[in-house]
PDB file of N, CA and C in Angstrom:
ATOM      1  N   UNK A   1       7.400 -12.465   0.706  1.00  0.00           N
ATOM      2  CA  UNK A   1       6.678 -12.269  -0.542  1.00  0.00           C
ATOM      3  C   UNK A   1       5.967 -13.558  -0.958  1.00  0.00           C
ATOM      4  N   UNK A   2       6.712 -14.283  -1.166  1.00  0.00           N
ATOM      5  CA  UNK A   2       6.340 -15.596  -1.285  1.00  0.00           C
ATOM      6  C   UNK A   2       4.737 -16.352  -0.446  1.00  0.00           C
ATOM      7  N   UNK A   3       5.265 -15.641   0.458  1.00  0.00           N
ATOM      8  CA  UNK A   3       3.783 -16.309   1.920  1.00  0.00           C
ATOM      9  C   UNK A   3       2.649 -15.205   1.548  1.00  0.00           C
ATOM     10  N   UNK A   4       3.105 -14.128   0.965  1.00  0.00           N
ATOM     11  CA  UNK A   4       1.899 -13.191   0.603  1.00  0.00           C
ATOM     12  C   UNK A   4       0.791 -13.372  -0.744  1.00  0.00           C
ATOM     13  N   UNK A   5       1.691 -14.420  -1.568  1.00  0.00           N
ATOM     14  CA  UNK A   5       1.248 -15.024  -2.791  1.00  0.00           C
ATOM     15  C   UNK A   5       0.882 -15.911  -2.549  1.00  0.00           C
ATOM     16  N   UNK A   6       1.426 -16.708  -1.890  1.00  0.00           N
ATOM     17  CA  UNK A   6       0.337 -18.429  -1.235  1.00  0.00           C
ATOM     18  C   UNK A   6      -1.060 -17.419  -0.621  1.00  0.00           C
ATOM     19  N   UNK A   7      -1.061 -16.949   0.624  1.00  0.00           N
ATOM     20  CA  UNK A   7      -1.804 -16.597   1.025  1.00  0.00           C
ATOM     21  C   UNK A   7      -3.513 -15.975  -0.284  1.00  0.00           C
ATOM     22  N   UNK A   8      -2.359 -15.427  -1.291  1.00  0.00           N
ATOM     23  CA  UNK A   8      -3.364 -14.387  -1.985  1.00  0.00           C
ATOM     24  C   UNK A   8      -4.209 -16.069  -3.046  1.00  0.00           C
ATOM     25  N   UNK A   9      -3.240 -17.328  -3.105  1.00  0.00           N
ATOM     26  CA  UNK A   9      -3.786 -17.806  -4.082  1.00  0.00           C
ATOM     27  C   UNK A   9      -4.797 -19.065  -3.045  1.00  0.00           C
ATOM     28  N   UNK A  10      -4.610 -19.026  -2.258  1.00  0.00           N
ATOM     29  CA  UNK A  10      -5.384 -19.656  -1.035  1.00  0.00           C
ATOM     30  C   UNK A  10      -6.765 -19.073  -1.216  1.00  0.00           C
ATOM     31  N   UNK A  11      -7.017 -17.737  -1.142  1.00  0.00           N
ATOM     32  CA  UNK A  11      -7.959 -16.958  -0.894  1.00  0.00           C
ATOM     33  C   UNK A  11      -8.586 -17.277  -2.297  1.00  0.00           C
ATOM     34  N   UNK A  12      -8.241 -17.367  -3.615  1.00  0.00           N
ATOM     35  CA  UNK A  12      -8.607 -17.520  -4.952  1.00  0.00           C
ATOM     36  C   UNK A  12      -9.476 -18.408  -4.593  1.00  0.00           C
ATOM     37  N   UNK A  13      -8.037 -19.790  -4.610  1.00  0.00           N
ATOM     38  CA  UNK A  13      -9.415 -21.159  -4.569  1.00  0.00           C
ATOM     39  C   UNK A  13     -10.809 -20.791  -3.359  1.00  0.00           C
ATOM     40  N   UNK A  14     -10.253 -20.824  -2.401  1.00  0.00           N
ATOM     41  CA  UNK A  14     -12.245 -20.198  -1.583  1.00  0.00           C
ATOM     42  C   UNK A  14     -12.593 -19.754  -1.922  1.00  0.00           C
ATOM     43  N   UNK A  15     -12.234 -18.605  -2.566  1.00  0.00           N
ATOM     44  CA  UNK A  15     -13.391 -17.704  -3.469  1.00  0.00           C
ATOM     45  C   UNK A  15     -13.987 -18.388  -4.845  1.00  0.00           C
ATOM     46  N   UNK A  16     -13.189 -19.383  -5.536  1.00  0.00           N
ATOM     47  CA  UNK A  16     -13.734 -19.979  -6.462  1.00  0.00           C
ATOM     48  C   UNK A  16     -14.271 -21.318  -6.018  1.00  0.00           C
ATOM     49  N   UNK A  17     -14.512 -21.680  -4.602  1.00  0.00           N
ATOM     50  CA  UNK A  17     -14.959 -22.943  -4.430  1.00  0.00           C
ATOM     51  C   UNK A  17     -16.398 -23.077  -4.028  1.00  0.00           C
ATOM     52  N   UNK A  18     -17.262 -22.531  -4.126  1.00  0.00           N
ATOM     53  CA  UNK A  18     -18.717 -22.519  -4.029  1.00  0.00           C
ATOM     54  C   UNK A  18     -19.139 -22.806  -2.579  1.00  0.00           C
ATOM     55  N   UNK A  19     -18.008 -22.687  -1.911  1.00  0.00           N
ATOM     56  CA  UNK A  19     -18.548 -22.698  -0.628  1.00  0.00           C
ATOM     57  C   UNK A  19     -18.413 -21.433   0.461  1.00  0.00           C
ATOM     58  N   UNK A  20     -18.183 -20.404   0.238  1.00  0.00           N
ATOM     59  CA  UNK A  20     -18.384 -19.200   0.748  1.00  0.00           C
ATOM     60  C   UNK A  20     -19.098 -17.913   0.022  1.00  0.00           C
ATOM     61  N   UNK A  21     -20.135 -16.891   0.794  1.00  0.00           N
ATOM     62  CA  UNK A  21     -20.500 -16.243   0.142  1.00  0.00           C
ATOM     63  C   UNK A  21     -19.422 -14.577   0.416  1.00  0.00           C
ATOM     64  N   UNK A  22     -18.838 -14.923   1.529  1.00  0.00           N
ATOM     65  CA  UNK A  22     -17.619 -13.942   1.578  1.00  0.00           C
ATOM     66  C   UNK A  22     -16.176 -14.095   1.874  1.00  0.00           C
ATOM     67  N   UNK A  23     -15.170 -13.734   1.356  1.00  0.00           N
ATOM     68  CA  UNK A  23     -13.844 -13.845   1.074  1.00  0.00           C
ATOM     69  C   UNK A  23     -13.269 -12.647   2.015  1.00  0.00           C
ATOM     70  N   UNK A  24     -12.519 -12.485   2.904  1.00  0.00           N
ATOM     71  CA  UNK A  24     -12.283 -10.851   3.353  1.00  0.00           C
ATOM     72  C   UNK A  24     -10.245 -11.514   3.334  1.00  0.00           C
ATOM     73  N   UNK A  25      -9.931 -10.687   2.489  1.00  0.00           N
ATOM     74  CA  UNK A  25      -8.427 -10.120   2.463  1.00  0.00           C
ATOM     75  C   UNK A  25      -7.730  -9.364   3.591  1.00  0.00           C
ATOM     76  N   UNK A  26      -7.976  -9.616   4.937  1.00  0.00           N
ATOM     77  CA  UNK A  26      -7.237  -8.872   6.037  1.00  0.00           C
ATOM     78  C   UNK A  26      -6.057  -8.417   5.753  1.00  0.00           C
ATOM     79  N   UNK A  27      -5.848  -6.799   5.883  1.00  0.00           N
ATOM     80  CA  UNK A  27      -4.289  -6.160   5.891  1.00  0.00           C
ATOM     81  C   UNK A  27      -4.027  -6.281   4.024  1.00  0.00           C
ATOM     82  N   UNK A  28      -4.486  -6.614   3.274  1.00  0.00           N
ATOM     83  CA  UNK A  28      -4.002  -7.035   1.731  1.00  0.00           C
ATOM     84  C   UNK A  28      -3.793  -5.733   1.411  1.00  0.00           C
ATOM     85  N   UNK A  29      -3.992  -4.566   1.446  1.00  0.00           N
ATOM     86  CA  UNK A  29      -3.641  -3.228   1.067  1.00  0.00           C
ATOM     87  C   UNK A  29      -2.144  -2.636   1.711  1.00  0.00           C
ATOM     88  N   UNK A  30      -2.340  -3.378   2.724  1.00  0.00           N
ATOM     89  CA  UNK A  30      -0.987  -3.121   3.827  1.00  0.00           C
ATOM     90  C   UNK A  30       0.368  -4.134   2.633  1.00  0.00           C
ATOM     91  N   UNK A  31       0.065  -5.653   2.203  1.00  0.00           N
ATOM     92  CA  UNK A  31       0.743  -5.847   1.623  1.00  0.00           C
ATOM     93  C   UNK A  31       1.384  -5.683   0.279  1.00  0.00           C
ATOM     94  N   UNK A  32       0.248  -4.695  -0.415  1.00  0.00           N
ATOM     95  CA  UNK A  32       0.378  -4.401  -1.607  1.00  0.00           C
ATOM     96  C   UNK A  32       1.299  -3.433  -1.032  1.00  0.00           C
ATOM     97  N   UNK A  33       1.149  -2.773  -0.335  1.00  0.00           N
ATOM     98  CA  UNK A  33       1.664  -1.097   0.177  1.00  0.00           C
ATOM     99  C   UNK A  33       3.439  -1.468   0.393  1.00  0.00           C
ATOM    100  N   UNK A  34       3.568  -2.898   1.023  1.00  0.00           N
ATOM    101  CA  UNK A  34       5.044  -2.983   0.910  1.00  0.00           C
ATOM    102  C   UNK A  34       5.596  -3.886   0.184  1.00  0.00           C
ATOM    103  N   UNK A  35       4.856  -3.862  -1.139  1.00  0.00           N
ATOM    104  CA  UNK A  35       5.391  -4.971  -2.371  1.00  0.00           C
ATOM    105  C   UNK A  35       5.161  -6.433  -2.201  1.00  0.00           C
ATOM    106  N   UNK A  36       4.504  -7.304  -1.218  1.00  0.00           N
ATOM    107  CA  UNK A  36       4.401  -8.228  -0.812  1.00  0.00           C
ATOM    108  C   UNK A  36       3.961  -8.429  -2.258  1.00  0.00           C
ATOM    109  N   UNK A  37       2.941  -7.829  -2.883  1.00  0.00           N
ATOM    110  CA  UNK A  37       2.030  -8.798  -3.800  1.00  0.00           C
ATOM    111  C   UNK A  37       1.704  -7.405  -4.650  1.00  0.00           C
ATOM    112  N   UNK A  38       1.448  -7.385  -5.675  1.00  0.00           N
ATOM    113  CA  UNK A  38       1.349  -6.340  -6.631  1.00  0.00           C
ATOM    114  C   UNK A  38      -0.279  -6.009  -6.691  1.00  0.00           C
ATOM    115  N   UNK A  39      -0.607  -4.672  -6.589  1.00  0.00           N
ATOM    116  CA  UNK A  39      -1.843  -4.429  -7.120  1.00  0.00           C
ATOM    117  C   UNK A  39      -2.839  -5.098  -8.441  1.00  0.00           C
ATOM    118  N   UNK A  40      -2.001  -5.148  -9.219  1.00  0.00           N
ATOM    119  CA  UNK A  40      -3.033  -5.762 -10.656  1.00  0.00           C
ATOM    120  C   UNK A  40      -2.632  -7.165  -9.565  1.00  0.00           C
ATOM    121  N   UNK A  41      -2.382  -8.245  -9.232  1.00  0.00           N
ATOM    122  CA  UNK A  41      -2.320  -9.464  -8.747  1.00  0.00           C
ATOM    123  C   UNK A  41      -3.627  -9.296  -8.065  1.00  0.00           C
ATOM    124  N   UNK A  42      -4.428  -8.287  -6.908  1.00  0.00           N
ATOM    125  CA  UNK A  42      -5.234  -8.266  -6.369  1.00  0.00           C
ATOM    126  C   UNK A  42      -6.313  -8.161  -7.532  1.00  0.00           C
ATOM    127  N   UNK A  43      -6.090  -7.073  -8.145  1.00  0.00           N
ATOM    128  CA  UNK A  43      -7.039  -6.394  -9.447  1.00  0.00           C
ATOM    129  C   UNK A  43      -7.777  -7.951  -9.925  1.00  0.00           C
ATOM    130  N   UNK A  44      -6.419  -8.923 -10.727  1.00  0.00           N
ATOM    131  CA  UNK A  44      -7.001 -10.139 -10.991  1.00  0.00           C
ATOM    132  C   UNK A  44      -7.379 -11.183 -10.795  1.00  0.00           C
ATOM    133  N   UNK A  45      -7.294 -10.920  -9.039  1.00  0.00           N
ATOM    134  CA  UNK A  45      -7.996 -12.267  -7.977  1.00  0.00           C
ATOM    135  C   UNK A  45     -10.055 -11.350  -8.220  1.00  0.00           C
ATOM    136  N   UNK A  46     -10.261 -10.292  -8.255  1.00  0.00           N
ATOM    137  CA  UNK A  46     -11.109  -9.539  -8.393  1.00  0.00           C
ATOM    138  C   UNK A  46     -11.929  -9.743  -9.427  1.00  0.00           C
ATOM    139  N   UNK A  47     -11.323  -9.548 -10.466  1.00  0.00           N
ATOM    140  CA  UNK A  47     -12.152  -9.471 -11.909  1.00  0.00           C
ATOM    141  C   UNK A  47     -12.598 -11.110 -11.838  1.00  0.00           C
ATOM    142  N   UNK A  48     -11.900 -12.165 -11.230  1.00  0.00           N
ATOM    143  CA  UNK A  48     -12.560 -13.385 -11.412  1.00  0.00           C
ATOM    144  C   UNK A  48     -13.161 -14.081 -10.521  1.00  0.00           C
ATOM    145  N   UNK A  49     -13.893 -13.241  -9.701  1.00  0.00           N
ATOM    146  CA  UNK A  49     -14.734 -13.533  -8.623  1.00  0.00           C
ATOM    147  C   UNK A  49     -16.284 -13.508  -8.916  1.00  0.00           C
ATOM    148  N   UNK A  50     -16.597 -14.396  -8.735  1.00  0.00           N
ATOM    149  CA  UNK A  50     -17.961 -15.067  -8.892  1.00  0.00           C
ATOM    150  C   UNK A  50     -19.134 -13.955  -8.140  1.00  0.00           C
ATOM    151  N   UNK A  51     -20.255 -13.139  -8.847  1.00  0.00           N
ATOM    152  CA  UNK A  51     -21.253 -12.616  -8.532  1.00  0.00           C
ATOM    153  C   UNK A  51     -21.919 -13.044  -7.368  1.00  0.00           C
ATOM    154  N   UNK A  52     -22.015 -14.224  -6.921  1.00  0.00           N
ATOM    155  CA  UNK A  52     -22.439 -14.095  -5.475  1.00  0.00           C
ATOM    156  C   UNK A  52     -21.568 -14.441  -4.468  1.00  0.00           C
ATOM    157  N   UNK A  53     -20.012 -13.750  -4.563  1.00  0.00           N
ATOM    158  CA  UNK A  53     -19.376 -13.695  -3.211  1.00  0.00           C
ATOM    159  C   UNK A  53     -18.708 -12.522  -3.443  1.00  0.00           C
ATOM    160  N   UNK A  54     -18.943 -11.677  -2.084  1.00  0.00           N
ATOM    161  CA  UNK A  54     -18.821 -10.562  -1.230  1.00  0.00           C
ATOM    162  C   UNK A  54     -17.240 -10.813  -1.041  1.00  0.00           C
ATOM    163  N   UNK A  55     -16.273  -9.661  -1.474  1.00  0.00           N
ATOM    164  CA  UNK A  55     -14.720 -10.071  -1.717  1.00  0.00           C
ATOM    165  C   UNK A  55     -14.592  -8.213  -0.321  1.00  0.00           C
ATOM    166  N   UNK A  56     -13.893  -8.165   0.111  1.00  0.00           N
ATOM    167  CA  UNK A  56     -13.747  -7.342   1.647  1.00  0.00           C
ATOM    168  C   UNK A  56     -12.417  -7.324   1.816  1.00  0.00           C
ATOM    169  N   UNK A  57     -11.566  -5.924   1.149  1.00  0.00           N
ATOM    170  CA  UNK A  57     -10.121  -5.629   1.152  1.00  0.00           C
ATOM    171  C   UNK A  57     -10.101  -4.786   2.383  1.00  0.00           C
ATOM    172  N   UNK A  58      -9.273  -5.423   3.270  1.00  0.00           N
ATOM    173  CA  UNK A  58      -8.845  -4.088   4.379  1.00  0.00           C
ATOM    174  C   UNK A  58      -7.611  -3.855   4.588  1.00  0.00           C
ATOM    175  N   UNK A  59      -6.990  -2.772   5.220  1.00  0.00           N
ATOM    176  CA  UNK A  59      -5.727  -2.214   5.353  1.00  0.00           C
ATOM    177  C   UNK A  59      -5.861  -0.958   4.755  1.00  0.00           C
ATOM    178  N   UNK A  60      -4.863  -0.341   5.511  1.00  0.00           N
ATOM    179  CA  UNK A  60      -4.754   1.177   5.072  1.00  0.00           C
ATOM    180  C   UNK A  60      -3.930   1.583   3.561  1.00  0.00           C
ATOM    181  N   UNK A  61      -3.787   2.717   3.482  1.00  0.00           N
ATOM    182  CA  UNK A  61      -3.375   2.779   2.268  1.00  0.00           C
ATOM    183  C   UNK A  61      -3.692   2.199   0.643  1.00  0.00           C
ATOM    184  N   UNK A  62      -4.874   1.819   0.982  1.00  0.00           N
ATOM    185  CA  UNK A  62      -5.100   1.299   0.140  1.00  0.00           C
ATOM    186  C   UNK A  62      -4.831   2.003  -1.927  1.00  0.00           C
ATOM    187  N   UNK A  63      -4.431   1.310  -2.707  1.00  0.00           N
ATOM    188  CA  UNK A  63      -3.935   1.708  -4.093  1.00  0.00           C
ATOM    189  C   UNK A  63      -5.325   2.527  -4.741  1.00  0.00           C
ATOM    190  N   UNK A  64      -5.350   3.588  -5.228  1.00  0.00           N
ATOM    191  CA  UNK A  64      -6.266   4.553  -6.132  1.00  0.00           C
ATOM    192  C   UNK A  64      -6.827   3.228  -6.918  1.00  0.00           C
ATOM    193  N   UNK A  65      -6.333   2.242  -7.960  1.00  0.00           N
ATOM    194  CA  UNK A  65      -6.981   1.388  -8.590  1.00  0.00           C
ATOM    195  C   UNK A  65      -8.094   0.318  -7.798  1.00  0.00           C
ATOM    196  N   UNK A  66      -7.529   0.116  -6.280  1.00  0.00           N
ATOM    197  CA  UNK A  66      -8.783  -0.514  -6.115  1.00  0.00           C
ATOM    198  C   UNK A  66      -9.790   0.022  -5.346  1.00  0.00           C
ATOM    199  N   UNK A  67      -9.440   1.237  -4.752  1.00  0.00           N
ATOM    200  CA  UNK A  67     -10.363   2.236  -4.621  1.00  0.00           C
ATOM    201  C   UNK A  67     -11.970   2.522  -5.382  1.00  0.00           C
ATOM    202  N   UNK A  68     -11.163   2.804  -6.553  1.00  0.00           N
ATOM    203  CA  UNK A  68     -11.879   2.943  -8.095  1.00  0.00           C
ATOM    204  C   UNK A  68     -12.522   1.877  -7.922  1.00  0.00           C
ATOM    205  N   UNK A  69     -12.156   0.628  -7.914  1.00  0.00           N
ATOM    206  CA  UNK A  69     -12.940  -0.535  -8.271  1.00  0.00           C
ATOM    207  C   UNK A  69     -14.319  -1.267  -7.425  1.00  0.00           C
ATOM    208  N   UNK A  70     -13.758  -0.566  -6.007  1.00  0.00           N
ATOM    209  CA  UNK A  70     -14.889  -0.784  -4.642  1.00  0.00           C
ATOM    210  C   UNK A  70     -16.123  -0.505  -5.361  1.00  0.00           C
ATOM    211  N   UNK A  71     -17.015  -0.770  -4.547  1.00  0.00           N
ATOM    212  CA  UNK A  71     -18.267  -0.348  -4.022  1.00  0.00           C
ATOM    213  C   UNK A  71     -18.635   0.552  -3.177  1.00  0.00           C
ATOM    214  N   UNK A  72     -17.183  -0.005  -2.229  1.00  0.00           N
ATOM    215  CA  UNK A  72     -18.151   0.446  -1.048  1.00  0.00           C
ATOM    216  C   UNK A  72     -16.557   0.333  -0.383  1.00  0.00           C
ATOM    217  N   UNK A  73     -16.001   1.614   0.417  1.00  0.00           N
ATOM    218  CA  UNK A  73     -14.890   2.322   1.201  1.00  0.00           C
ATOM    219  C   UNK A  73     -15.069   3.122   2.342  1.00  0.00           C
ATOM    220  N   UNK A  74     -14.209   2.319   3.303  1.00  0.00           N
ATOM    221  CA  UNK A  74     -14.820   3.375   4.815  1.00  0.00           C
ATOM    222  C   UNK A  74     -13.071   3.529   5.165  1.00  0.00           C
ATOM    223  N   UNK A  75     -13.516   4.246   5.706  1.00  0.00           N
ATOM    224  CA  UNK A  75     -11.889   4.509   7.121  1.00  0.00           C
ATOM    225  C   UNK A  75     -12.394   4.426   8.121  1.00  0.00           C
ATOM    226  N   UNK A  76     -11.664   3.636   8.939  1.00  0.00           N
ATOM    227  CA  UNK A  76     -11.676   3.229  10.784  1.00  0.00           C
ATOM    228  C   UNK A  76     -10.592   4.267  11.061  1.00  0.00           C
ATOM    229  N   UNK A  77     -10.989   5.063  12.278  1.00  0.00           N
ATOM    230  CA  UNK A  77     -10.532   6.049  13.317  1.00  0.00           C
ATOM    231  C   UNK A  77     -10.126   5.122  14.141  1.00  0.00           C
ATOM    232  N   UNK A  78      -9.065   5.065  14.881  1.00  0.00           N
ATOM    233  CA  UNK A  78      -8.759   4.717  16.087  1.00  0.00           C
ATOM    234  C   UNK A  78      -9.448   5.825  16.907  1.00  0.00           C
ATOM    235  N   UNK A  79      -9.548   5.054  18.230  1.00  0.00           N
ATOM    236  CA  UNK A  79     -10.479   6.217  19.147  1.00  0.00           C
ATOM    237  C   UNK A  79      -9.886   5.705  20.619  1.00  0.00           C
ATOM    238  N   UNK A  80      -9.757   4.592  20.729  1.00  0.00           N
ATOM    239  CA  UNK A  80      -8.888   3.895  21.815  1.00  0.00           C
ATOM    240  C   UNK A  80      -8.391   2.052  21.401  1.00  0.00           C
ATOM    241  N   UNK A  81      -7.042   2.171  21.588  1.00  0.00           N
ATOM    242  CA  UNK A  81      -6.451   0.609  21.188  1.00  0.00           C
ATOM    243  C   UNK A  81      -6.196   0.476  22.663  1.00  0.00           C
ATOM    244  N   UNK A  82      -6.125  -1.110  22.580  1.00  0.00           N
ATOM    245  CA  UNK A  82      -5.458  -2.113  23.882  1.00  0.00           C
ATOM    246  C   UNK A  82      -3.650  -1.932  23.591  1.00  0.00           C
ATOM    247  N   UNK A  83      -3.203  -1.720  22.454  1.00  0.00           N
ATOM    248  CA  UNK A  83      -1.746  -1.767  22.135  1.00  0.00           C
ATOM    249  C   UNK A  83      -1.346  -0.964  23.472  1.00  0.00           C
ATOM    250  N   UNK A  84      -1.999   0.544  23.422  1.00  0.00           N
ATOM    251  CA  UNK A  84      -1.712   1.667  24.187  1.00  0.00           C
ATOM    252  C   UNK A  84      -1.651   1.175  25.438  1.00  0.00           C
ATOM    253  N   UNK A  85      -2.125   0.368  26.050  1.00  0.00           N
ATOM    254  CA  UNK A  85      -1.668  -0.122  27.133  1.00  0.00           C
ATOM    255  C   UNK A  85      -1.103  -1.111  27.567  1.00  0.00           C
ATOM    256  N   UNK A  86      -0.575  -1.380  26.837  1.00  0.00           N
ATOM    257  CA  UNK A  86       0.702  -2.276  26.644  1.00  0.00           C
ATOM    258  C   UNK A  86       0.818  -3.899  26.084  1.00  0.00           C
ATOM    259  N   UNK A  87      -0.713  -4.419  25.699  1.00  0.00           N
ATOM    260  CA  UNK A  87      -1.011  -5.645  24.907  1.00  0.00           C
ATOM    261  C   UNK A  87      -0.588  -5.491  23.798  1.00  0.00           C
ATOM    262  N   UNK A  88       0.382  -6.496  23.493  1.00  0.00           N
ATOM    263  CA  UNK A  88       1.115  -6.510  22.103  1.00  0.00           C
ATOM    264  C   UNK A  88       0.111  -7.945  21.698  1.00  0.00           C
ATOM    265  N   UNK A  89       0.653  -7.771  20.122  1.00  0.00           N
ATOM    266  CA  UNK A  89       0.573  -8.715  19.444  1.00  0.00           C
ATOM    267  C   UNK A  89      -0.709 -10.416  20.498  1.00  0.00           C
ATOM    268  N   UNK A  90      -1.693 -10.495  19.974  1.00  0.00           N
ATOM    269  CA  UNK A  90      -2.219 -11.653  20.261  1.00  0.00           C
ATOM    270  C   UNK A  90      -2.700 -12.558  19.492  1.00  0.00           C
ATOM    271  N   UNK A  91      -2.025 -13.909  19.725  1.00  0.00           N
ATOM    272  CA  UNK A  91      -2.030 -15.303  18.642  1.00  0.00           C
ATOM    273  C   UNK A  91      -3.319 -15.194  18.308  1.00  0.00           C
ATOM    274  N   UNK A  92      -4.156 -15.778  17.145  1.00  0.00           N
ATOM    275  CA  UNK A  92      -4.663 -15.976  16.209  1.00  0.00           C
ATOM    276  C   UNK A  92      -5.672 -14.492  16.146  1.00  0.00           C
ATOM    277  N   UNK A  93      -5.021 -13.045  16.895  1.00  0.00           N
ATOM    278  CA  UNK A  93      -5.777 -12.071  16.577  1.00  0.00           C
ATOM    279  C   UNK A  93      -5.218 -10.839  15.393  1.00  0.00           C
ATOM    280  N   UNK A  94      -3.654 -10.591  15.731  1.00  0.00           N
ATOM    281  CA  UNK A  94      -3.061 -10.168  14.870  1.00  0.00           C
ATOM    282  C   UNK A  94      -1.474 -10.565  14.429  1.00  0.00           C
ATOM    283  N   UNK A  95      -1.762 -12.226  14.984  1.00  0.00           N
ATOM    284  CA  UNK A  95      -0.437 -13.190  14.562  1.00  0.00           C
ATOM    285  C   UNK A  95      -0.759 -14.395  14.173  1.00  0.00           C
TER     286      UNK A  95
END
């Protein structure tokens, strides 16, 4: 929990540091989904994000509130993974 809140307040300061025009939250719906970090916590990294940076929540499950709050919501189909054939986990891709 703890590493999910560093992580979420990491992402704050870049987003409030004038040096990126996009912020992307990888899996952050996945951690809301198992309590890592609370929805309104995301809600209010959100509401104080600066008009010219592009903020990009992914993970499944994502909460009805930030749904509502998007722009803009897609779903990815799996159609074929590398997992399926037996590549687990790869360092700095999904570890």
């Amino acid at each position: 929990m703890d590493q999910a809140r560093r992580g979420l307040e990491r992402a704050r300061r870049a987003m409030l540091s004038n040096q990126y025009d996009i912020i992307i939250l990888d899996e952050v719906n996945v951690a809301v989904w198992f309590d890592l970090i609370t929805t309104e916590e995301v809600i209010e990294l959100l509401n104080d994000r600066p008009e010219n940076v592009e903020v990009v929540l992914t993970g499944r499950r994502a909460p009805e509130e930030l749904i509502k709050m998007a722009d803009l919501v897609s779903e990815v189909k799996e159609i074929k993974h590398y997992y399926n054939r037996g590549v687990k986990a790869r360092n700095g891709i999904e570890r």
